[in-house]
C-alpha atoms as a PDB file:
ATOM      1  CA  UNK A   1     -12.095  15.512  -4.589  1.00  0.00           C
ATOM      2  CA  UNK A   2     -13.725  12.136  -5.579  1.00  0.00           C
ATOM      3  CA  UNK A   3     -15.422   9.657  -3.148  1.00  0.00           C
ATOM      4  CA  UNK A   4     -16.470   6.008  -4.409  1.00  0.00           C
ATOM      5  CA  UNK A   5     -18.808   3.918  -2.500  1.00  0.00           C
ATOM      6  CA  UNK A   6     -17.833   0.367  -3.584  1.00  0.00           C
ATOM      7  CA  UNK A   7     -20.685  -1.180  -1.286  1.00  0.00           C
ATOM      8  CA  UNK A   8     -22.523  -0.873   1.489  1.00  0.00           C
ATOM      9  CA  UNK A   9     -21.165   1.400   4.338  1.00  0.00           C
ATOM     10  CA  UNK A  10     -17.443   1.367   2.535  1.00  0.00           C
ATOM     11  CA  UNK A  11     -16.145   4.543   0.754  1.00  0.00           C
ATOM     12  CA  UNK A  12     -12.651   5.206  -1.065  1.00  0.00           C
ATOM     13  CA  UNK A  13     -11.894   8.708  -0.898  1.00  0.00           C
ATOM     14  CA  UNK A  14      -9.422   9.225  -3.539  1.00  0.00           C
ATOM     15  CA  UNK A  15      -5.776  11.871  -2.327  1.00  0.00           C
ATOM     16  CA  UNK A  16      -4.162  12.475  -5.788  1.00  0.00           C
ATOM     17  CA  UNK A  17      -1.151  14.110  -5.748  1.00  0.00           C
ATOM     18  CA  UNK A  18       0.536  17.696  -8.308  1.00  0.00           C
ATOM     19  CA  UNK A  19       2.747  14.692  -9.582  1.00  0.00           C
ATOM     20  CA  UNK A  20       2.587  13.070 -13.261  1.00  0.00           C
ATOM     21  CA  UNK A  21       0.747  10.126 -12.687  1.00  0.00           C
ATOM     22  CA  UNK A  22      -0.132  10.471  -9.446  1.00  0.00           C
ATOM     23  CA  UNK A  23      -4.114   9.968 -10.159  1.00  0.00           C
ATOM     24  CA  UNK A  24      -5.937   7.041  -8.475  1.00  0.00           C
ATOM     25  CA  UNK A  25      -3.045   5.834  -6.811  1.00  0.00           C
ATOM     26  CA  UNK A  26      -3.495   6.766  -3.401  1.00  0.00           C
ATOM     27  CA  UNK A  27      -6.595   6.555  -1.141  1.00  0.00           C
ATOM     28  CA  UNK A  28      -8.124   6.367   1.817  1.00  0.00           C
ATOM     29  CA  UNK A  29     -11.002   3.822   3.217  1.00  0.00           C
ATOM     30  CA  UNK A  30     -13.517   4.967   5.307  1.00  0.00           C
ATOM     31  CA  UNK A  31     -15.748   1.779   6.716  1.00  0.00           C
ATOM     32  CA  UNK A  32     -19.138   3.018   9.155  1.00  0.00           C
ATOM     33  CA  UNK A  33     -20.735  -0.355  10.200  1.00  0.00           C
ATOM     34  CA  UNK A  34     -23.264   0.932  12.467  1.00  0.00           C
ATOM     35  CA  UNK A  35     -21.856   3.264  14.815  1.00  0.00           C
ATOM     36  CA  UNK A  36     -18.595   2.620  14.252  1.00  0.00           C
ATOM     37  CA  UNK A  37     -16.134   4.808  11.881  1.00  0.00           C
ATOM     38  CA  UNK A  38     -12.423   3.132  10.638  1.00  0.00           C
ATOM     39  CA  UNK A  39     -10.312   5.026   8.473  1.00  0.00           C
ATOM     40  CA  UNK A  40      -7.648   3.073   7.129  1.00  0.00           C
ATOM     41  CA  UNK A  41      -4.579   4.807   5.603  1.00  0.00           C
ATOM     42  CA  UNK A  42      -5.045   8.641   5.947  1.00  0.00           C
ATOM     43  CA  UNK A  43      -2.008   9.287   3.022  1.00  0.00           C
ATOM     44  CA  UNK A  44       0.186  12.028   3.187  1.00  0.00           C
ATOM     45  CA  UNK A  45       0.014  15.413   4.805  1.00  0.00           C
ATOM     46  CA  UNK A  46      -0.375  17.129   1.836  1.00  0.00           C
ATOM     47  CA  UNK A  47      -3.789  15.700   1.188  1.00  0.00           C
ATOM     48  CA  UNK A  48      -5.436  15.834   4.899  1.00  0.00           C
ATOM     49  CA  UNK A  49      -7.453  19.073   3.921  1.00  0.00           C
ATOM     50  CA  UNK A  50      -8.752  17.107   1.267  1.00  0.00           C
ATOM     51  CA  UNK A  51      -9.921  14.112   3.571  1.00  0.00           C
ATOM     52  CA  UNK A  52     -11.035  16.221   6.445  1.00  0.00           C
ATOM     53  CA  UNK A  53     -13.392  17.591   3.924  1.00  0.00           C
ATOM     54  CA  UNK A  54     -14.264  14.208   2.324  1.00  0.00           C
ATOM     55  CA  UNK A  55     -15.050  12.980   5.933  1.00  0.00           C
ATOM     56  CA  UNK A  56     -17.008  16.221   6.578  1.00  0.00           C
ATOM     57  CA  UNK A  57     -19.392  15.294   3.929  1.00  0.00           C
ATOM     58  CA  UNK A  58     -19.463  11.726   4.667  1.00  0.00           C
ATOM     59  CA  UNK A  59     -20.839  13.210   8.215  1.00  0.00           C
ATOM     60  CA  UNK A  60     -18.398  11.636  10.314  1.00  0.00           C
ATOM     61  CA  UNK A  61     -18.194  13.902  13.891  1.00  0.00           C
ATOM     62  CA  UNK A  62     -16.152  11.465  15.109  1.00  0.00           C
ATOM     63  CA  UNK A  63     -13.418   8.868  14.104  1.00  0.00           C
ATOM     64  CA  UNK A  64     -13.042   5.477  16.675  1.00  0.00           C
ATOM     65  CA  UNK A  65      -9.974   3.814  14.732  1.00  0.00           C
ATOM     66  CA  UNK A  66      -7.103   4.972  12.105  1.00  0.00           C
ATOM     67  CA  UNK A  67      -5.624   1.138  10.764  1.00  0.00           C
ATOM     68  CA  UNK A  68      -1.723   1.959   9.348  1.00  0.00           C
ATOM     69  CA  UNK A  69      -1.377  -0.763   7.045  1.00  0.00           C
ATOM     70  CA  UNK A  70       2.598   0.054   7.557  1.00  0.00           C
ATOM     71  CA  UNK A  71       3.928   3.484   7.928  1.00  0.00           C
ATOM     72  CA  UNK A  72       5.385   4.536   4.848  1.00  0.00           C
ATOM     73  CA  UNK A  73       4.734   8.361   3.990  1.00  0.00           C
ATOM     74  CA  UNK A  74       2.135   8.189   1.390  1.00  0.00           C
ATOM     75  CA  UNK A  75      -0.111   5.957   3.367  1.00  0.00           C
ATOM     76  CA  UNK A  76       0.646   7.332   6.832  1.00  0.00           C
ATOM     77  CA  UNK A  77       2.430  10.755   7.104  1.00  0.00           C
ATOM     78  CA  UNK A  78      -0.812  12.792   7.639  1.00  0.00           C
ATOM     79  CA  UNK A  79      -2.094  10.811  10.378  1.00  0.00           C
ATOM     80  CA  UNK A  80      -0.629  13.083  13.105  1.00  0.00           C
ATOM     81  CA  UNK A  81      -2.426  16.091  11.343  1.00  0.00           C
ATOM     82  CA  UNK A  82      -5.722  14.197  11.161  1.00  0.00           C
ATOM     83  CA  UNK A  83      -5.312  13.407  14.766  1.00  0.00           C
ATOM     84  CA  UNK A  84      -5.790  17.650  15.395  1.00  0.00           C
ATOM     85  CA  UNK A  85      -9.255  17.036  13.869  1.00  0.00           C
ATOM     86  CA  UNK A  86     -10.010  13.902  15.664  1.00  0.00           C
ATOM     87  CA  UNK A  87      -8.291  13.882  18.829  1.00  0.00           C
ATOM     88  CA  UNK A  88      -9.994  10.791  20.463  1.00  0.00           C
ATOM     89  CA  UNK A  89      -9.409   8.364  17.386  1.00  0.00           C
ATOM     90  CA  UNK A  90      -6.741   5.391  18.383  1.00  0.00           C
ATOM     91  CA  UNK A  91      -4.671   4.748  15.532  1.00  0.00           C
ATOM     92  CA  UNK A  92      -3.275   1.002  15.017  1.00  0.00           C
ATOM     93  CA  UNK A  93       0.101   0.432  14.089  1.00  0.00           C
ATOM     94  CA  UNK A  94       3.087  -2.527  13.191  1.00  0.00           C
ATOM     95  CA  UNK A  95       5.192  -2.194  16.781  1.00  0.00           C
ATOM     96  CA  UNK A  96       8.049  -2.093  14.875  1.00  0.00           C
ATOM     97  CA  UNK A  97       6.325   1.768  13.361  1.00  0.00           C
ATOM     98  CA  UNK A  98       5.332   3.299  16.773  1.00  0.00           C
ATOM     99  CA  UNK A  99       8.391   5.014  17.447  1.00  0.00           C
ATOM    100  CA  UNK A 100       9.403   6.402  14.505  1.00  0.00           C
ATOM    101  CA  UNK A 101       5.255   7.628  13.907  1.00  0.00           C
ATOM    102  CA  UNK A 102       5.442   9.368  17.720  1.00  0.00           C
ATOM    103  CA  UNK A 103       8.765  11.199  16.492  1.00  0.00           C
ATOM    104  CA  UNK A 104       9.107  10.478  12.600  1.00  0.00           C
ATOM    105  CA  UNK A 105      12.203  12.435  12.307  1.00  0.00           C
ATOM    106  CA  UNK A 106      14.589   9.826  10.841  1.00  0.00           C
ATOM    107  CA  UNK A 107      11.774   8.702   8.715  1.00  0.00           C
ATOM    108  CA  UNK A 108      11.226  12.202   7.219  1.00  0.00           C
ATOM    109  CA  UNK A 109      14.911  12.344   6.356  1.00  0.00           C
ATOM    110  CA  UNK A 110      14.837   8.403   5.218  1.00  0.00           C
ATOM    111  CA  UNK A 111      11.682  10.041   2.761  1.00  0.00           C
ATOM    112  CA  UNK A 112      13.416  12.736   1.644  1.00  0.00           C
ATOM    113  CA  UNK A 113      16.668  10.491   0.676  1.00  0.00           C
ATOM    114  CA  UNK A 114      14.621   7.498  -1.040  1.00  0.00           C
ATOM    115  CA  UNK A 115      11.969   9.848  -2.857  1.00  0.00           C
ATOM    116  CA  UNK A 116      13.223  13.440  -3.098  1.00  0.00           C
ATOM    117  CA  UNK A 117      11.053  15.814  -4.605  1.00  0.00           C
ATOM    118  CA  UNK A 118       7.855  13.444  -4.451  1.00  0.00           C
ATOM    119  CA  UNK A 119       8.387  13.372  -0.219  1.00  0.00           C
ATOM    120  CA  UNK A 120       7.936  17.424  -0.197  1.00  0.00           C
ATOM    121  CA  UNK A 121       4.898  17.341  -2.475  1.00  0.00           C
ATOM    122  CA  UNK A 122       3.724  14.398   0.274  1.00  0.00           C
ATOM    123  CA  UNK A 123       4.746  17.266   2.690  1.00  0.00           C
ATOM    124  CA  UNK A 124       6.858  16.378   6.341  1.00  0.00           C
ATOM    125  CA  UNK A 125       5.548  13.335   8.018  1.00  0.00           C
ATOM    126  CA  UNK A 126       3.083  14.850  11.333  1.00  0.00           C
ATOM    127  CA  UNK A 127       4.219  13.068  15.028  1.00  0.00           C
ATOM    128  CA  UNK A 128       1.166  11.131  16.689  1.00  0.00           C
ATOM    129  CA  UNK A 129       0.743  11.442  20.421  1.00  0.00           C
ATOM    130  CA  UNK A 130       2.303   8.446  22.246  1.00  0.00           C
ATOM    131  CA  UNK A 131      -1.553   8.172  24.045  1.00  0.00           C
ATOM    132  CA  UNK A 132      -3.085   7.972  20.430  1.00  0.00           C
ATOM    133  CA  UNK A 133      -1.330   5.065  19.326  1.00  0.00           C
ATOM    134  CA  UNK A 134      -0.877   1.421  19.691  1.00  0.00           C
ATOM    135  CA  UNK A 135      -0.616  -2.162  18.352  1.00  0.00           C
ATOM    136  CA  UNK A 136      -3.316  -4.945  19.040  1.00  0.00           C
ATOM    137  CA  UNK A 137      -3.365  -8.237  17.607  1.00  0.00           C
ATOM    138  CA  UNK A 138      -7.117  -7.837  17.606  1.00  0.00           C
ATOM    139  CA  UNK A 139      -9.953  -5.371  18.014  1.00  0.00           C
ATOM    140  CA  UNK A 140     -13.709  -5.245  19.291  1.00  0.00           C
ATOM    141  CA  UNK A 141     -15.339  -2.463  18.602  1.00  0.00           C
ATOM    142  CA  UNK A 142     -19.867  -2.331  18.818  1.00  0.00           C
ATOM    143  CA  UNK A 143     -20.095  -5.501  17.664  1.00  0.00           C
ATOM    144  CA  UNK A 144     -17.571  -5.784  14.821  1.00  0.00           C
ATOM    145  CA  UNK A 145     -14.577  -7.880  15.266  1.00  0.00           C
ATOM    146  CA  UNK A 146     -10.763  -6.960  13.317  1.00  0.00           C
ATOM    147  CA  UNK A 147      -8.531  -9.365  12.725  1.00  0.00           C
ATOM    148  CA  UNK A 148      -5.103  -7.745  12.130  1.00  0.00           C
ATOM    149  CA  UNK A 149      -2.295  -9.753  10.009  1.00  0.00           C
ATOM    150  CA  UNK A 150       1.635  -8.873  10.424  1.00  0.00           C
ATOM    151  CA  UNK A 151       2.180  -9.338   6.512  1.00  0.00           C
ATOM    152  CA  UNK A 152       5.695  -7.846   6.171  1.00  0.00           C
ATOM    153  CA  UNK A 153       7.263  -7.909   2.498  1.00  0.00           C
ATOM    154  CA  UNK A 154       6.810  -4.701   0.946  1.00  0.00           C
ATOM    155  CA  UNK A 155       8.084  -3.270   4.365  1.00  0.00           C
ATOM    156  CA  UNK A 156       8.575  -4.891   7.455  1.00  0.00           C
ATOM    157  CA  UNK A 157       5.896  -2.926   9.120  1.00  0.00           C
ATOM    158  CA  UNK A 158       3.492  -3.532   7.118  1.00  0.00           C
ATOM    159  CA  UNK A 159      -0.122  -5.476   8.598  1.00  0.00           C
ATOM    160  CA  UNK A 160      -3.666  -6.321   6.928  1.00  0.00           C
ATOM    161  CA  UNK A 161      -6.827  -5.958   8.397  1.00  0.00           C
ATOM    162  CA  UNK A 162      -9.704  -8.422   8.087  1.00  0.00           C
ATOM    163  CA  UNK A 163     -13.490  -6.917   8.912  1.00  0.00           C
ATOM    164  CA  UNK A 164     -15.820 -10.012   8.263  1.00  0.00           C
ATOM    165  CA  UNK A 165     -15.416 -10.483   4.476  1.00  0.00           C
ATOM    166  CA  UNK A 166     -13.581  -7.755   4.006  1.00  0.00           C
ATOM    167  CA  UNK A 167     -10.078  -7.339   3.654  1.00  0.00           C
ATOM    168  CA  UNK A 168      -7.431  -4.469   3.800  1.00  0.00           C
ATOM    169  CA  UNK A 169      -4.713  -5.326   2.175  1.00  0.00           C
ATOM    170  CA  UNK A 170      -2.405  -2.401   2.058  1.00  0.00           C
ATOM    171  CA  UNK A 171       0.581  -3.319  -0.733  1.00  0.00           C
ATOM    172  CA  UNK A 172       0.682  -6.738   0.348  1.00  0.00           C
ATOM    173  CA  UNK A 173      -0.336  -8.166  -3.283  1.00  0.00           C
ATOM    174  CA  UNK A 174       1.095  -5.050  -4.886  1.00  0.00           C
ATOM    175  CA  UNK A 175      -0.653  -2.110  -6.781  1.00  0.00           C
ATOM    176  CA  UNK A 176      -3.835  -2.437  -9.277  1.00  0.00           C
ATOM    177  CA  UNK A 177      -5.596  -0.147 -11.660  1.00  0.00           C
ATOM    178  CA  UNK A 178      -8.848  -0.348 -12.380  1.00  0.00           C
ATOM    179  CA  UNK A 179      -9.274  -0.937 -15.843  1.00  0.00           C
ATOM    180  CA  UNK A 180     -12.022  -2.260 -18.038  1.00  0.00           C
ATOM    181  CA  UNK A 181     -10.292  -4.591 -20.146  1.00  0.00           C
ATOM    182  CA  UNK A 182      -9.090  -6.393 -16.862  1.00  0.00           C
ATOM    183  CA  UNK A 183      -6.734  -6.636 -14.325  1.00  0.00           C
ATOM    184  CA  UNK A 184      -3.665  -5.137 -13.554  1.00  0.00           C
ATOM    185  CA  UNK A 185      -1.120  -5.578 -10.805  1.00  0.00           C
ATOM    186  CA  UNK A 186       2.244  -4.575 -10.467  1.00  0.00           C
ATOM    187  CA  UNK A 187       4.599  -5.579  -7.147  1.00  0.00           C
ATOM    188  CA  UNK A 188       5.901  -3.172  -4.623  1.00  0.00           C
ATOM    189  CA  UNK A 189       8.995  -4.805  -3.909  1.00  0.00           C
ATOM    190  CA  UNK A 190      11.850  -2.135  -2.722  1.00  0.00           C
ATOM    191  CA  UNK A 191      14.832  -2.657  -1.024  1.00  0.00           C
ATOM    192  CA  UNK A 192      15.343  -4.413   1.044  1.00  0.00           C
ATOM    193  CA  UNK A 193      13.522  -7.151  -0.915  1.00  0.00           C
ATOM    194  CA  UNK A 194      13.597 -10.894   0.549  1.00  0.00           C
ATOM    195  CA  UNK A 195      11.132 -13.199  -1.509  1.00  0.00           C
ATOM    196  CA  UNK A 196      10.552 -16.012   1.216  1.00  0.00           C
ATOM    197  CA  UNK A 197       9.267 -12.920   3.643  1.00  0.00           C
ATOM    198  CA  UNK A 198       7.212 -11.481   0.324  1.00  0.00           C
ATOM    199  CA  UNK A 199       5.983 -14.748  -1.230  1.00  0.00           C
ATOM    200  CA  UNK A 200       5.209 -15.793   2.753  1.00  0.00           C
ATOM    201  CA  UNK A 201       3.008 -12.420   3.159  1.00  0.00           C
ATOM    202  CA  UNK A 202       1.261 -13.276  -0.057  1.00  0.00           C
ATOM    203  CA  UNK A 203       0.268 -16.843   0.787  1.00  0.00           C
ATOM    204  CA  UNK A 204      -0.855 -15.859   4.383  1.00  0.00           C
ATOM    205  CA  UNK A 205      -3.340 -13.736   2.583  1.00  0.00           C
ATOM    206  CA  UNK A 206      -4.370 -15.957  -0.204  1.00  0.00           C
ATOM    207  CA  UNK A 207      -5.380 -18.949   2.218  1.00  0.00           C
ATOM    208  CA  UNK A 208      -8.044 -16.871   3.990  1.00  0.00           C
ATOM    209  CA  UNK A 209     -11.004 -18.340   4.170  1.00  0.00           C
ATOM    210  CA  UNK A 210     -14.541 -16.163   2.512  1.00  0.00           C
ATOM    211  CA  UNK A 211     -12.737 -12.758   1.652  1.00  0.00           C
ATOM    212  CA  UNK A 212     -15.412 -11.510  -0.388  1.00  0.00           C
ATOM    213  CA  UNK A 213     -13.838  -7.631  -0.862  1.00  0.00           C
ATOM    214  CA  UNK A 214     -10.427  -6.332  -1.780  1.00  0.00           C
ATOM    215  CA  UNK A 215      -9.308  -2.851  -0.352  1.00  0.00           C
ATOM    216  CA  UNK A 216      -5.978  -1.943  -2.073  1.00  0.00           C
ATOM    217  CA  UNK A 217      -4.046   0.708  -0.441  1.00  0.00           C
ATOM    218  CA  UNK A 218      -2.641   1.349  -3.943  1.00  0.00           C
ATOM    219  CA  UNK A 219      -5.487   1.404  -5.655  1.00  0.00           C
ATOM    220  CA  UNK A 220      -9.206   0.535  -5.327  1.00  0.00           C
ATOM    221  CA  UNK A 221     -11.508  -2.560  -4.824  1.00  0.00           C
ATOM    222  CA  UNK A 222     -11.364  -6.314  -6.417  1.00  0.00           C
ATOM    223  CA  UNK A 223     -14.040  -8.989  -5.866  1.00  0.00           C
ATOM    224  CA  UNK A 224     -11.623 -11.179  -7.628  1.00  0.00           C
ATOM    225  CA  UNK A 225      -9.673 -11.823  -4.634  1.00  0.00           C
ATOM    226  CA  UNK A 226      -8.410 -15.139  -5.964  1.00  0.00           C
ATOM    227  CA  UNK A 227      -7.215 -13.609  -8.945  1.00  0.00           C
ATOM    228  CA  UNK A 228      -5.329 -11.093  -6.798  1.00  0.00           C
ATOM    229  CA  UNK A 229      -3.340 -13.293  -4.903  1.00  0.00           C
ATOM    230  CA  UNK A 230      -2.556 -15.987  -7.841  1.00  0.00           C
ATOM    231  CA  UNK A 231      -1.800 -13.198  -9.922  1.00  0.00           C
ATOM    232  CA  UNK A 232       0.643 -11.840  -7.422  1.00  0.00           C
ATOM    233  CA  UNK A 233       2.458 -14.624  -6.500  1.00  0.00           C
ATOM    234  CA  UNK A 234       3.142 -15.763 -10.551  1.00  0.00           C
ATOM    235  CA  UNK A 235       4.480 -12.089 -10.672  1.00  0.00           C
ATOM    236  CA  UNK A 236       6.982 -12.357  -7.851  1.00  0.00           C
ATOM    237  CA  UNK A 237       8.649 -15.701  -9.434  1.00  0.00           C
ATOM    238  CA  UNK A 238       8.293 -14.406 -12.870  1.00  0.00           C
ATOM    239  CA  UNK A 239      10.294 -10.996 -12.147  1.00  0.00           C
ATOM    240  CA  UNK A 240      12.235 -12.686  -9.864  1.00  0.00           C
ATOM    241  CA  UNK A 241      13.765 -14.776 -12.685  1.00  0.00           C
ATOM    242  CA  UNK A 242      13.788 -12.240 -15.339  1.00  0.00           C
ATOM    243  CA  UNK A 243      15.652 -10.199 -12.646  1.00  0.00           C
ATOM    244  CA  UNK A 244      18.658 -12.735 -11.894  1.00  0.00           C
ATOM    245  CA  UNK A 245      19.072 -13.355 -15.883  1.00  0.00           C
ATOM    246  CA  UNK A 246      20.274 -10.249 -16.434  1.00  0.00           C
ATOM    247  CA  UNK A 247      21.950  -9.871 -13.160  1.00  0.00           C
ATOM    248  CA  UNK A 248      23.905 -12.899 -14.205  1.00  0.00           C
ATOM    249  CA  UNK A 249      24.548 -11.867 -17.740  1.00  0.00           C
ATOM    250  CA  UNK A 250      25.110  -8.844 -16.571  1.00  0.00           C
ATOM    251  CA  UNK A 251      23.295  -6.859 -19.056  1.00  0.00           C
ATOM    252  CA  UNK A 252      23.446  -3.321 -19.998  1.00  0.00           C
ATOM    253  CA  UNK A 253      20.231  -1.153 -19.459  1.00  0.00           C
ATOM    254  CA  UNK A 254      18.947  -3.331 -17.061  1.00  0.00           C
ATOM    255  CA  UNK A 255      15.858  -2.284 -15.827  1.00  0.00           C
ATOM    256  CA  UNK A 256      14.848  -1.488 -18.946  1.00  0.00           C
ATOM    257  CA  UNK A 257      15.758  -5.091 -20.582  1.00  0.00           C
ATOM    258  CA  UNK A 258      13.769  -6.574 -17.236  1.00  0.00           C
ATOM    259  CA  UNK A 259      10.690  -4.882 -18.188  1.00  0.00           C
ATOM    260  CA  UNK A 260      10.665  -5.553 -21.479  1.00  0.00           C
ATOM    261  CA  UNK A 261      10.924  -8.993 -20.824  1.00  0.00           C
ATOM    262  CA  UNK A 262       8.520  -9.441 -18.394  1.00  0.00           C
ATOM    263  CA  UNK A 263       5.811  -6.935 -20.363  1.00  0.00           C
ATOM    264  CA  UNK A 264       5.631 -10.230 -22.688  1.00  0.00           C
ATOM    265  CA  UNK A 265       4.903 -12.820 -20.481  1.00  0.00           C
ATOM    266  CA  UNK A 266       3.694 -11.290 -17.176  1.00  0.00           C
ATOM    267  CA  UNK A 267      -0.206 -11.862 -17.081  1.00  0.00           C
ATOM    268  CA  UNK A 268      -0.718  -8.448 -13.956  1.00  0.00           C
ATOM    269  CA  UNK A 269       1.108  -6.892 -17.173  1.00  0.00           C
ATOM    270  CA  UNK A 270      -0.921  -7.639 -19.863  1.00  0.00           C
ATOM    271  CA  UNK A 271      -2.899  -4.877 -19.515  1.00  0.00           C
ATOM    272  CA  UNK A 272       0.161  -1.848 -19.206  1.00  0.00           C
ATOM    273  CA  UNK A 273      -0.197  -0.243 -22.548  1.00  0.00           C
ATOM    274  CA  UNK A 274      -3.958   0.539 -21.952  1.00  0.00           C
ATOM    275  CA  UNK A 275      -3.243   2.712 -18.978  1.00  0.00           C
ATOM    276  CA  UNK A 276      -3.384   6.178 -19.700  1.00  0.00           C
ATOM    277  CA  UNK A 277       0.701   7.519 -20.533  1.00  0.00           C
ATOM    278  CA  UNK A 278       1.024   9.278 -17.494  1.00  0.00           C
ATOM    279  CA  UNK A 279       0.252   6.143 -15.538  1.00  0.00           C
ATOM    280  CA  UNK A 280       2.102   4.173 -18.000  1.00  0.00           C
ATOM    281  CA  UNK A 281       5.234   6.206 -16.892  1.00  0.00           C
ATOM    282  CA  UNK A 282       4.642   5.958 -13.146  1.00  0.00           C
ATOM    283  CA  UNK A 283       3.994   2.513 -13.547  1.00  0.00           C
ATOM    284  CA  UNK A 284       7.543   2.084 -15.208  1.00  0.00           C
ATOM    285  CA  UNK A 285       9.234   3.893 -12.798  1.00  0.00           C
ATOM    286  CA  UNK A 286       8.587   2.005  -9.825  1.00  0.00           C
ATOM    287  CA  UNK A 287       8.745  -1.593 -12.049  1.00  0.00           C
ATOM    288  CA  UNK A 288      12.010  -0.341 -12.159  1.00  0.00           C
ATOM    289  CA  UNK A 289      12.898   0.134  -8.826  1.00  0.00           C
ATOM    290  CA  UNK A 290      11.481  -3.139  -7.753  1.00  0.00           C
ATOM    291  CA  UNK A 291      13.924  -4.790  -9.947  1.00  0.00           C
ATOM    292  CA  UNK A 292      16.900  -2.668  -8.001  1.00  0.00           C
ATOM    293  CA  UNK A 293      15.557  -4.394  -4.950  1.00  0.00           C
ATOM    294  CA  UNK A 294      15.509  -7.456  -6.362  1.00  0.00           C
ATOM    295  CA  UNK A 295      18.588  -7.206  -7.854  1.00  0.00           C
ATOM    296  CA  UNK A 296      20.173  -6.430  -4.444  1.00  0.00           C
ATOM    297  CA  UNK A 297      18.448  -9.043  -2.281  1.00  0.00           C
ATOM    298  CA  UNK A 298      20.505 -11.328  -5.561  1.00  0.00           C
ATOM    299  CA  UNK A 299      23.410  -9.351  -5.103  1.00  0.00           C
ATOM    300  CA  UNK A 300      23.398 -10.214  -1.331  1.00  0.00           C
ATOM    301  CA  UNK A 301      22.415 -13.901  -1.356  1.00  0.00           C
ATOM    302  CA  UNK A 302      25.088 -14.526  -3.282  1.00  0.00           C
ATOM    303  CA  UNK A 303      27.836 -12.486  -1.476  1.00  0.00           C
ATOM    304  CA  UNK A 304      26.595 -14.633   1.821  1.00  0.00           C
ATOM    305  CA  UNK A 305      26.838 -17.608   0.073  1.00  0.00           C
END
């Protein structure tokens, strides 16, 4: 178990997973302002032993918020289970994500089909008490003030929180790595993959105002926050392009002659061949599968014309 404290009353409390690669790519934020404890993104069942402990240590007795930045397995399947631990916490959620987090059924089985063996190391997604959670469009809580964003793209429940200066950003900009020889960033763009909703989340984010501190869902903290969101958005057109020339020219081994392509030129990229090789191969396997949602959303547009 590893906990980071990136500043002042902030920790990232890392959930790796028995996978290949799956090593500081998911966590969980803890923020304790004062008297007041917000957990955003619990992860996965499988890891909620590991967090109940983390939070043990950190002291926390009690929990006042769980934020969902959007209700996809690995950052919100063990909420329900954390709940049995901290029954009085109120956990924030997209309103198109309630229902299917108060009786996750077709979710699970939507898991299972997209991510097979990887959903049963995440472990069955836990139901949340219909008391426990809600949606608000803001929250006061001892003198802090959130400021919640619908920022739908890499799902269309997804939302970002804004404490002060601070901002939790979920997948909105994509994944990083934190690296010394500088940044790295790689989309999240499954199907179903529209780039005016993406590129629209992006921007929204980008023109705040004073956002000192980056909380990635997927993975760790940035100060750069400019460099984030500029980085991002070059990404999305650059991929985007790479991904309709060989759609059109309908080349063999696609994914594979996307990626090489875009390795060359894309500048959240530049940086892949110093991750370690079992990121390296993670990495590459969900490049890949944002270009299959690209590829569709192409696919699509064109069949409608």
């Amino acid at each position: 178990m590893a906990t980071h404290q990136p500043f002042d009353n902030m920790y990232l409390i890392d959930l790796d997973q028995p996978l290949e690669g799956f090593r500081n790519f998911i966590s969980s934020w803890l923020y304790r302002p004062g008297n007041v404890s917000i957990l955003v993104d619990p992860g996965p069942r499988s890891t909620i032993p590991v967090l109940v402990e983390a939070l043990r240590q950190a002291g926390v007795k009690t929990l006042d918020y769980i934020f969902l930045t959007h209700i996809h397995i690995d950052h919100a399947g063990g909420a329900g289970l954390l709940l049995e631990h901290y029954p009085d916490a109120q956990v924030i959620c997209h309103p198109k994500g309630i229902r299917h987090m108060i009786d996750p059924a077709r979710l699970w089985e939507g898991s299972q089909k997209v991510l097979g063996k990887v959903a049963e190391v995440y472990g069955e997604i836990a139901p949340i008490p219909e008391a426990n959670i809600s949606y608000q469009d803001g929250i006061e809580i001892g003198g802090i003030d959130v400021q919640v964003y619908e920022t739908p793209g890499h799902a269309p429940h997804h939302l970002c929180y804004r404490i002060g200066d601070i901002l939790f950003a979920g997948e909105v900009a994509g994944v990083h790595y934190p690296l010394d020889e500088g940044m790295y960033i790689r989309l999240a763009t499954p199907p179903p993959f529209i780039y005016d909703v993406f590129m629209g989340s992006i921007e929204k984010m980008a023109a705040l105002k004073n956002v000192a501190h980056l909380c990635l869902g997927h993975y760790g903290y940035c100060r750069d926050v400019e460099g984030v969101f500029e980085t991002a958005k070059q990404q999305l057109n650059n991929w985007l392009a790479a991904v309709e020339k060989h759609y059109q020219a309908g080349t063999e081994n696609f994914e594979e002659s996307v990626f090489n392509e875009v390795i060359k030129t894309d500048r959240g990229l530049a940086h892949f061949h110093a991750l370690p090789e079992d990121i390296q191969a993670r990495e590459k396997y969900f490049c890949f599968n944002s270009f299959k949602g690209m590829r569709a959303y192409l696919k699509k547009k064109a069949e409608n014309g």
